[in-house]
C-alpha atoms as a PDB file:
ATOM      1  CA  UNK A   1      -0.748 -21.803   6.765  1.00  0.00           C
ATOM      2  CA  UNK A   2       2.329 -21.219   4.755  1.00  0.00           C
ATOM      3  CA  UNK A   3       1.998 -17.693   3.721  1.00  0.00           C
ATOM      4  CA  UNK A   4       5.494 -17.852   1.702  1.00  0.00           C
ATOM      5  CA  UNK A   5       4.275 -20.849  -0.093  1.00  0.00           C
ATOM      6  CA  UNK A   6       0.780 -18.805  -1.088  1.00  0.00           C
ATOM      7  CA  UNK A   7       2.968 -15.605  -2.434  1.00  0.00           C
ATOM      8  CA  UNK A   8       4.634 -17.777  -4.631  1.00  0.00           C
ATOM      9  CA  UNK A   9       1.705 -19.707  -5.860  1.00  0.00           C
ATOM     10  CA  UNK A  10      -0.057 -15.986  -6.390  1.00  0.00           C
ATOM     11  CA  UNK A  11       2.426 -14.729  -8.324  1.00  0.00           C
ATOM     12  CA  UNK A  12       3.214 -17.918 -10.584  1.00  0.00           C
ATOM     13  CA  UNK A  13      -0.224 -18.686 -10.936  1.00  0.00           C
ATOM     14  CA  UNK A  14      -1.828 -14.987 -10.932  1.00  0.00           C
ATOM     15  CA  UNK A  15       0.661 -12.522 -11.723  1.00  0.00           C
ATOM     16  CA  UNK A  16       3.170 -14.047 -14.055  1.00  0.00           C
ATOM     17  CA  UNK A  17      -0.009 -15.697 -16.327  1.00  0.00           C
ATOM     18  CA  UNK A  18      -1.548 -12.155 -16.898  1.00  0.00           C
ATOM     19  CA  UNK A  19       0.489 -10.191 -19.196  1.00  0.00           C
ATOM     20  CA  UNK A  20       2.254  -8.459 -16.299  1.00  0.00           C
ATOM     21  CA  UNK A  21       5.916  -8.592 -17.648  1.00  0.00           C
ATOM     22  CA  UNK A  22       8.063  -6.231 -16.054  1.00  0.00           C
ATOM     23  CA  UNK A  23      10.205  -8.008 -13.411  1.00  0.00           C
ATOM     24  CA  UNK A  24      10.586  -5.156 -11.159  1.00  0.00           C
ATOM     25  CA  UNK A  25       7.093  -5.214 -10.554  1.00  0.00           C
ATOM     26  CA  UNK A  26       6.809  -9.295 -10.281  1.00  0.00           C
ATOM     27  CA  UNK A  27       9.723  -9.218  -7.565  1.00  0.00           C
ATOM     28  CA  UNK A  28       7.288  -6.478  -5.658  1.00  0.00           C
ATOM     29  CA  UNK A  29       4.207  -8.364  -6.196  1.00  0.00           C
ATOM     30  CA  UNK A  30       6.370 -11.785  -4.383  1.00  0.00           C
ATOM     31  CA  UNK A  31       7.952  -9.552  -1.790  1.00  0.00           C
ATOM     32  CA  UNK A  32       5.220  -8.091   0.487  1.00  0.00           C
ATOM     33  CA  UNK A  33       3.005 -10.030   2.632  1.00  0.00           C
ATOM     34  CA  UNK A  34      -0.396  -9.506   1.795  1.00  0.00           C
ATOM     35  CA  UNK A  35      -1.616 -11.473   4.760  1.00  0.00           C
ATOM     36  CA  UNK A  36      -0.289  -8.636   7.185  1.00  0.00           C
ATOM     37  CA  UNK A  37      -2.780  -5.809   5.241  1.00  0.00           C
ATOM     38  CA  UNK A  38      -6.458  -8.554   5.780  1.00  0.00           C
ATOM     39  CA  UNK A  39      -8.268  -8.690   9.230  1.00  0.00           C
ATOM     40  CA  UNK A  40      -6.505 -11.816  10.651  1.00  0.00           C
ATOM     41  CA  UNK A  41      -9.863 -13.742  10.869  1.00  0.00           C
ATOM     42  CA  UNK A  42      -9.378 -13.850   6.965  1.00  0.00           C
ATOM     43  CA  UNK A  43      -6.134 -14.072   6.637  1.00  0.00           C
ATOM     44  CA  UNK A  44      -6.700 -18.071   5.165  1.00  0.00           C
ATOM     45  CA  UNK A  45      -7.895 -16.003   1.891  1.00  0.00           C
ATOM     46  CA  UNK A  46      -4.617 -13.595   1.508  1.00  0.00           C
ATOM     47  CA  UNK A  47      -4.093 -15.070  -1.772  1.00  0.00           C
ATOM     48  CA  UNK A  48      -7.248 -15.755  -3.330  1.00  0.00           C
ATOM     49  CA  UNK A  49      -7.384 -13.909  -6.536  1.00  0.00           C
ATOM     50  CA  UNK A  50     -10.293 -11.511  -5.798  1.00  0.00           C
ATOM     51  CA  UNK A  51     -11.205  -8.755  -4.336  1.00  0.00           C
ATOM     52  CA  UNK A  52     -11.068  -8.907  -0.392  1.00  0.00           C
ATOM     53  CA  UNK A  53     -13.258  -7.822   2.342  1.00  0.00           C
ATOM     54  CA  UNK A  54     -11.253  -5.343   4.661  1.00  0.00           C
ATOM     55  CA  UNK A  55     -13.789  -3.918   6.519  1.00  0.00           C
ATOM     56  CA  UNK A  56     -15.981  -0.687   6.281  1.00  0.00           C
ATOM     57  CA  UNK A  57     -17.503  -1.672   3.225  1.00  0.00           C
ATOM     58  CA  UNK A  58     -14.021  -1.432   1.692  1.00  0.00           C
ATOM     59  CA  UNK A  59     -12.123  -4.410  -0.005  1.00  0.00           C
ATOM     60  CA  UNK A  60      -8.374  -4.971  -1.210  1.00  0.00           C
ATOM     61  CA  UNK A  61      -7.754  -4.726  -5.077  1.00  0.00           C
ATOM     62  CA  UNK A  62      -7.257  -8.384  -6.412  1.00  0.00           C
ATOM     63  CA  UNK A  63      -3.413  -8.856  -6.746  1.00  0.00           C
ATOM     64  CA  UNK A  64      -3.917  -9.276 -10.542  1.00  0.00           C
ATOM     65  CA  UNK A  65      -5.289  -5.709 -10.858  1.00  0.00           C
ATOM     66  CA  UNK A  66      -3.100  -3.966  -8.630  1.00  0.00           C
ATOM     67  CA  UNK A  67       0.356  -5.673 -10.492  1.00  0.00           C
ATOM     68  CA  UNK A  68      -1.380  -4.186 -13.859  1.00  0.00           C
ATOM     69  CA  UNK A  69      -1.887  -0.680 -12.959  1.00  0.00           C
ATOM     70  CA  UNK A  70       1.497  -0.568 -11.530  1.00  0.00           C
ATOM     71  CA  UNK A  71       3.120  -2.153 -14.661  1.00  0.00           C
ATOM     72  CA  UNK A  72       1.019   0.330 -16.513  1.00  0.00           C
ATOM     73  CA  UNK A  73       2.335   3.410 -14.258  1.00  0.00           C
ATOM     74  CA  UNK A  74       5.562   2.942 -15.631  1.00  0.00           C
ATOM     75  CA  UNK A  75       7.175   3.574 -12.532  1.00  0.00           C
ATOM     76  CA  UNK A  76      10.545   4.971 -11.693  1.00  0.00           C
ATOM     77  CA  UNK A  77      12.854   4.680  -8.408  1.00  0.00           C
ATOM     78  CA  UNK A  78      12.238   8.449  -8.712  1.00  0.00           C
ATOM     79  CA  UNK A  79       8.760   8.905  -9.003  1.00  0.00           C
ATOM     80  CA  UNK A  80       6.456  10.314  -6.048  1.00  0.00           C
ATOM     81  CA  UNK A  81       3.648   9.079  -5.113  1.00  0.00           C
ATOM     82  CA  UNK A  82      -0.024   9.325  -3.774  1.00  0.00           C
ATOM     83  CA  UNK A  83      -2.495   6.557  -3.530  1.00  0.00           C
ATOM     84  CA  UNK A  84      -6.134   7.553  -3.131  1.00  0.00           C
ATOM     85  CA  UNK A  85      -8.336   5.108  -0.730  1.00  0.00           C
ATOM     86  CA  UNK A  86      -5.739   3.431   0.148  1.00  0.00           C
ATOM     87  CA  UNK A  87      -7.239   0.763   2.655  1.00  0.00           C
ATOM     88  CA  UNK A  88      -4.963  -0.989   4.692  1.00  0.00           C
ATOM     89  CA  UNK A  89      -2.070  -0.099   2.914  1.00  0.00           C
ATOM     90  CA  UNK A  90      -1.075  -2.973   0.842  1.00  0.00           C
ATOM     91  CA  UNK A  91      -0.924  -1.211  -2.454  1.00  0.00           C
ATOM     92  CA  UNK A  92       1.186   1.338  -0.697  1.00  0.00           C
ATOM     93  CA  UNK A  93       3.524  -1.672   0.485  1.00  0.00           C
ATOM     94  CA  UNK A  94       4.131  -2.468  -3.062  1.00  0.00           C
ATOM     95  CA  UNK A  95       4.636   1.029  -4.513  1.00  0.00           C
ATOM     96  CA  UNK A  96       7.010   1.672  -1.809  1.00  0.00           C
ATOM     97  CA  UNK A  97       9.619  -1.072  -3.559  1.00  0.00           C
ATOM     98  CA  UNK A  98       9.125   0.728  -6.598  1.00  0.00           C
ATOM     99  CA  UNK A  99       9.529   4.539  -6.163  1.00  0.00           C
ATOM    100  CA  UNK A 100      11.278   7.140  -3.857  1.00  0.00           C
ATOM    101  CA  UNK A 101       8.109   8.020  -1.750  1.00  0.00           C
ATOM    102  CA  UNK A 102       4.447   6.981  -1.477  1.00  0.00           C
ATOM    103  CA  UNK A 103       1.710   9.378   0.479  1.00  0.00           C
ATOM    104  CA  UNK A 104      -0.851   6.496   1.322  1.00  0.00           C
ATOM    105  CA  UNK A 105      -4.491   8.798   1.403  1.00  0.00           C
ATOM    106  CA  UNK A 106      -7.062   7.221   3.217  1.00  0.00           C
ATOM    107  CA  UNK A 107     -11.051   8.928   4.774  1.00  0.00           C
ATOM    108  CA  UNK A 108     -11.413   6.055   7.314  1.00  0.00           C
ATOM    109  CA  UNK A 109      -9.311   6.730  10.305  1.00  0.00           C
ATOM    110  CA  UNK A 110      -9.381   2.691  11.390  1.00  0.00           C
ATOM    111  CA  UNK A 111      -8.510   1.508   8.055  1.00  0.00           C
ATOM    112  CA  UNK A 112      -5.984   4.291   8.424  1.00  0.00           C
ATOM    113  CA  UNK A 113      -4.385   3.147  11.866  1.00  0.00           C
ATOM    114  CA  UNK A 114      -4.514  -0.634  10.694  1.00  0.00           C
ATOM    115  CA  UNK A 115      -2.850   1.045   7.253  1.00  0.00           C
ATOM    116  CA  UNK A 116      -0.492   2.297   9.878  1.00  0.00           C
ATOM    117  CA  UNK A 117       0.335  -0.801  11.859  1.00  0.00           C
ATOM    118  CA  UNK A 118       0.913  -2.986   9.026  1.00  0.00           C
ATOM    119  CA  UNK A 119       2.982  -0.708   7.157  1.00  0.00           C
ATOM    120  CA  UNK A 120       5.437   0.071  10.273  1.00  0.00           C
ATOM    121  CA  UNK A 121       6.399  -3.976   9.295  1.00  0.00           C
ATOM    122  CA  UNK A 122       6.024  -4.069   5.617  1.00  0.00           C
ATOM    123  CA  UNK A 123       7.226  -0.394   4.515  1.00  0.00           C
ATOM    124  CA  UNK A 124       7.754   2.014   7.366  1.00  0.00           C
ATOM    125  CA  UNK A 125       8.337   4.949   4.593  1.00  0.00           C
ATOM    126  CA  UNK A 126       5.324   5.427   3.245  1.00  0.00           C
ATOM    127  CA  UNK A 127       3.577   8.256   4.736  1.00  0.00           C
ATOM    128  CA  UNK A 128      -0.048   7.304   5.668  1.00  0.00           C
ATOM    129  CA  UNK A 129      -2.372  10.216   6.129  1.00  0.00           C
ATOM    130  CA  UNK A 130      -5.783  10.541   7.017  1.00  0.00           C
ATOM    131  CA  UNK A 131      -8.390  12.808   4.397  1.00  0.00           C
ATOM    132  CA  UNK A 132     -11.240  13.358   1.882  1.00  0.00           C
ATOM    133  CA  UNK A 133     -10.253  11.081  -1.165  1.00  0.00           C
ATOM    134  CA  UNK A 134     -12.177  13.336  -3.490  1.00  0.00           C
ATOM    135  CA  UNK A 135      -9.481  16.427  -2.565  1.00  0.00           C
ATOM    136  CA  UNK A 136      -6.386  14.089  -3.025  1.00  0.00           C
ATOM    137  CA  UNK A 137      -3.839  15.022  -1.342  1.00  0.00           C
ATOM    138  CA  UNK A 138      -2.409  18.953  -1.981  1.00  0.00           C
ATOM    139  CA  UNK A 139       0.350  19.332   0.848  1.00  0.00           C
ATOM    140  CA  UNK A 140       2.793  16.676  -1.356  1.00  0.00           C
ATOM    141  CA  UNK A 141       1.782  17.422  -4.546  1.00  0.00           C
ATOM    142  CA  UNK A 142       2.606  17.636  -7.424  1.00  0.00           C
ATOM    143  CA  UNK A 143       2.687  13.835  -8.015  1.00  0.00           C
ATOM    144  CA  UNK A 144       4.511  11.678 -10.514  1.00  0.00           C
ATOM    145  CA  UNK A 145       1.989   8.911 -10.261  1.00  0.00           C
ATOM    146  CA  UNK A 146      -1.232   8.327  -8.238  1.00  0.00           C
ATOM    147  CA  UNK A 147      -2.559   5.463  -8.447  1.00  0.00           C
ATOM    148  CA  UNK A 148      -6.617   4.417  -7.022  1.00  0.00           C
ATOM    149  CA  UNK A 149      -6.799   1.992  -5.275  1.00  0.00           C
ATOM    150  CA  UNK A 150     -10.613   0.901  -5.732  1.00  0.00           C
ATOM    151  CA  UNK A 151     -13.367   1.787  -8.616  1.00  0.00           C
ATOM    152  CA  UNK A 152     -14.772   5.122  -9.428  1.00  0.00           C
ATOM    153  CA  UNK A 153     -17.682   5.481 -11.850  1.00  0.00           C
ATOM    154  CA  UNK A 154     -16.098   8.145 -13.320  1.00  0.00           C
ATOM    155  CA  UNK A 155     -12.594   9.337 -14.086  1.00  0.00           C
ATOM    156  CA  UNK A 156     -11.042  11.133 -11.008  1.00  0.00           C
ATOM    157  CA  UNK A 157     -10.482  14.508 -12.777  1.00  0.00           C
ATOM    158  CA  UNK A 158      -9.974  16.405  -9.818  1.00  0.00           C
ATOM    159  CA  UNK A 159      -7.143  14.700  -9.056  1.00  0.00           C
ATOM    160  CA  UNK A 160      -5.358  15.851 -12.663  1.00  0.00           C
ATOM    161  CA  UNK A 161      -4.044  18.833 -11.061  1.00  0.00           C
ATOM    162  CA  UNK A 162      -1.763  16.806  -8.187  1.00  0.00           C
ATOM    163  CA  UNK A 163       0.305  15.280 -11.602  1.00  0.00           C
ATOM    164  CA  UNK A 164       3.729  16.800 -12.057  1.00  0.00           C
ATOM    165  CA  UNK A 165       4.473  17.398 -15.561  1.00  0.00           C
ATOM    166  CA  UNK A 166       4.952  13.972 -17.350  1.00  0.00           C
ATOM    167  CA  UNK A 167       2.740  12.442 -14.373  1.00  0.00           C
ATOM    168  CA  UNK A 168       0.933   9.330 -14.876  1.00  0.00           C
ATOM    169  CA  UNK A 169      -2.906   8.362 -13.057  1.00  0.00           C
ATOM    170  CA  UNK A 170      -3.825   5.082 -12.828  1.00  0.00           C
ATOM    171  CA  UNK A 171      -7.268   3.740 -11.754  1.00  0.00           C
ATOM    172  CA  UNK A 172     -10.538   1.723 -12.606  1.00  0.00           C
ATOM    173  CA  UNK A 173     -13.296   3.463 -14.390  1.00  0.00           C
ATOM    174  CA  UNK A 174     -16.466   1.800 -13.959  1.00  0.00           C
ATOM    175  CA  UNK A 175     -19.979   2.398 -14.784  1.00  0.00           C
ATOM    176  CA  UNK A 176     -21.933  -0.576 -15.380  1.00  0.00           C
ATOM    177  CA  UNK A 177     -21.045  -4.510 -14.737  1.00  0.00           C
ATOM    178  CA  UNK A 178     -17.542  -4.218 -15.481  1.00  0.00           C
ATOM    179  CA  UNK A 179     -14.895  -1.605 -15.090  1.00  0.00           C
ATOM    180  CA  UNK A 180     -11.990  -0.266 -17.716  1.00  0.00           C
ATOM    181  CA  UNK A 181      -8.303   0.189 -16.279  1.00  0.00           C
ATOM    182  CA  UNK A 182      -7.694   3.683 -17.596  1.00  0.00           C
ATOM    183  CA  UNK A 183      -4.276   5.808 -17.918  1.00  0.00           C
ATOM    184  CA  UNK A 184      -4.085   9.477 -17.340  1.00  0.00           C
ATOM    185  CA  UNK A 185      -1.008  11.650 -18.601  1.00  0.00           C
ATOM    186  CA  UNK A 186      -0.176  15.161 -18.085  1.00  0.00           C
ATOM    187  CA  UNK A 187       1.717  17.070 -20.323  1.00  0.00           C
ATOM    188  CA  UNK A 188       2.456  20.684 -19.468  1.00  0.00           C
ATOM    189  CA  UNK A 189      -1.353  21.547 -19.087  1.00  0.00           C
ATOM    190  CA  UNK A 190      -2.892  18.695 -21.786  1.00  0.00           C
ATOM    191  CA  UNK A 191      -4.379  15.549 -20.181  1.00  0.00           C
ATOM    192  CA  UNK A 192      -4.722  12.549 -22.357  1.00  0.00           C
ATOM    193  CA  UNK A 193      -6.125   9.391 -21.260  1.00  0.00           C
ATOM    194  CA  UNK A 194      -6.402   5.742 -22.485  1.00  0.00           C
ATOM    195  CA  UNK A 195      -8.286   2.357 -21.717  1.00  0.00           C
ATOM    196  CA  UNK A 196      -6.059  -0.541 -21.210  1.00  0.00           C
ATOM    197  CA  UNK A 197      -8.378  -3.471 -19.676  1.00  0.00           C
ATOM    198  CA  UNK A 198     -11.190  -4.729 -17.967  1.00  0.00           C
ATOM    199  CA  UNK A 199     -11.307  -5.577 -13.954  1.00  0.00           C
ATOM    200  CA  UNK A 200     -14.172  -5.959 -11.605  1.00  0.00           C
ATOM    201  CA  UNK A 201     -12.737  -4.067  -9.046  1.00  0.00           C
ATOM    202  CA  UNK A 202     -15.474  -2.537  -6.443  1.00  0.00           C
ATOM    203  CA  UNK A 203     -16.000   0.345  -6.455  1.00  0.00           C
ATOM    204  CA  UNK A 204     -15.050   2.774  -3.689  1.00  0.00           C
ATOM    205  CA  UNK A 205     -18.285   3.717  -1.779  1.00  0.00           C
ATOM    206  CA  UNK A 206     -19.520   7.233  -2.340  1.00  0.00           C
ATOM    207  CA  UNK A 207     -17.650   7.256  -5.800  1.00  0.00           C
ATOM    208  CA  UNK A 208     -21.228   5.138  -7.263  1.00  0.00           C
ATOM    209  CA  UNK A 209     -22.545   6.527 -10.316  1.00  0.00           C
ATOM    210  CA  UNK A 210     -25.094   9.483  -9.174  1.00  0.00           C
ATOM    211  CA  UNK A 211     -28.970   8.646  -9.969  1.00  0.00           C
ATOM    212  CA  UNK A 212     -30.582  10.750 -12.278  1.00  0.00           C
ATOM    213  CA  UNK A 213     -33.616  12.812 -11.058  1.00  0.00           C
ATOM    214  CA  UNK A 214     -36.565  12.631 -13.342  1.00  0.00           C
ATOM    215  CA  UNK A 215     -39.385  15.186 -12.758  1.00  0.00           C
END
């Protein structure tokens, strides 16, 4: 399969089609090879704009998704940055061409190795580290963006404290059928927050929306 031809087709047809406008981010999107972060029997469906199966219950954000949270990030060649479930690292591939330094965060240790072994190709910088998602990542922070990569069915306020001042959280808030892209901001100690679009995205198991008990 022509992998190169399938990046370009993803971000013509994908990217470029869905309001994601800033170049910096489109050049990312068309420079890392998504193949090398999907189990190689699956590798045919790279490109396919949906969420994909990575293993351990876990999937890949859909390409679409992930160049819109970025874009919405605002990112700067001198931001720092955490991702939160970060998988097999893809996301983190594409951060890395975007800011000074990426902390990939990541609870499954063979996810985390084959985070590891794709990145050493893709972006050897980013630091991959193995942890609970739901306590972030404390020995790097503060953060000037974290991004999550996956659903939660409610916002990630824990992670509010990691933001530097003038820090940015991006993620999918989901609780029901479909799921809002949401902004966080930090300013001094005020958090504001805002709702940019809707995404599918799965969400990242043990972040499902709690049942209520009824006695």
């Amino acid at each position: 399969m022509d992998f190169a031809a399938a990046r370009r087709k993803m971000v013509a047809s994908q990217i470029r089609i869905s309001e994601v406008t800033d170049p910096v981010v489109v050049d990312a999107m068309g420079a890392v090879a998504r193949e090398l972060f999907v189990p190689e029997a699956n590798r045919a469906f790279a490109y396919l704009d949906e969420d994909l199966a990575i293993g351990k219950g876990r999937t890949m954000m859909e390409a679409v998704v992930l160049a819109r949270l970025l874009q919405l990030a605002d990112l700067q060649p001198t931001d720092r940055a955490l991702i939160v479930g970060a998988g097999t690292g893809y996301s983190a591939a594409v951060m890395a061409r975007l800011v000074n330094s990426v902390v990939a965060l990541e609870s499954d240790a063979s996810l985390a190795d084959a985070a590891k072994q794709a990145l050493a190709q893709a972006a050897p910088q980013v630091s991959v580290v193995t942890g609970d998602l739901k306590s972030g990542w404390p020995p790097s922070s503060p953060y000037d963006v974290i991004l999550v990569d996956g659903a939660m069915s409610a916002l990630p306020n824990w992670l509010k404290p990691q933001l530097a001042d003038g820090g940015r959280l991006v993620c999918i808030v989901r609780d029901g059928p479909v799921g809002r892209a949401t902004l966080v901001t930090r300013s001094g100690d005020s958090y504001g927050s805002r709702q940019e679009f809707d995404a599918m995205t799965a969400i990242l198991p043990g972040f499902e929306k709690q049942p209520k008990f009824v006695f």
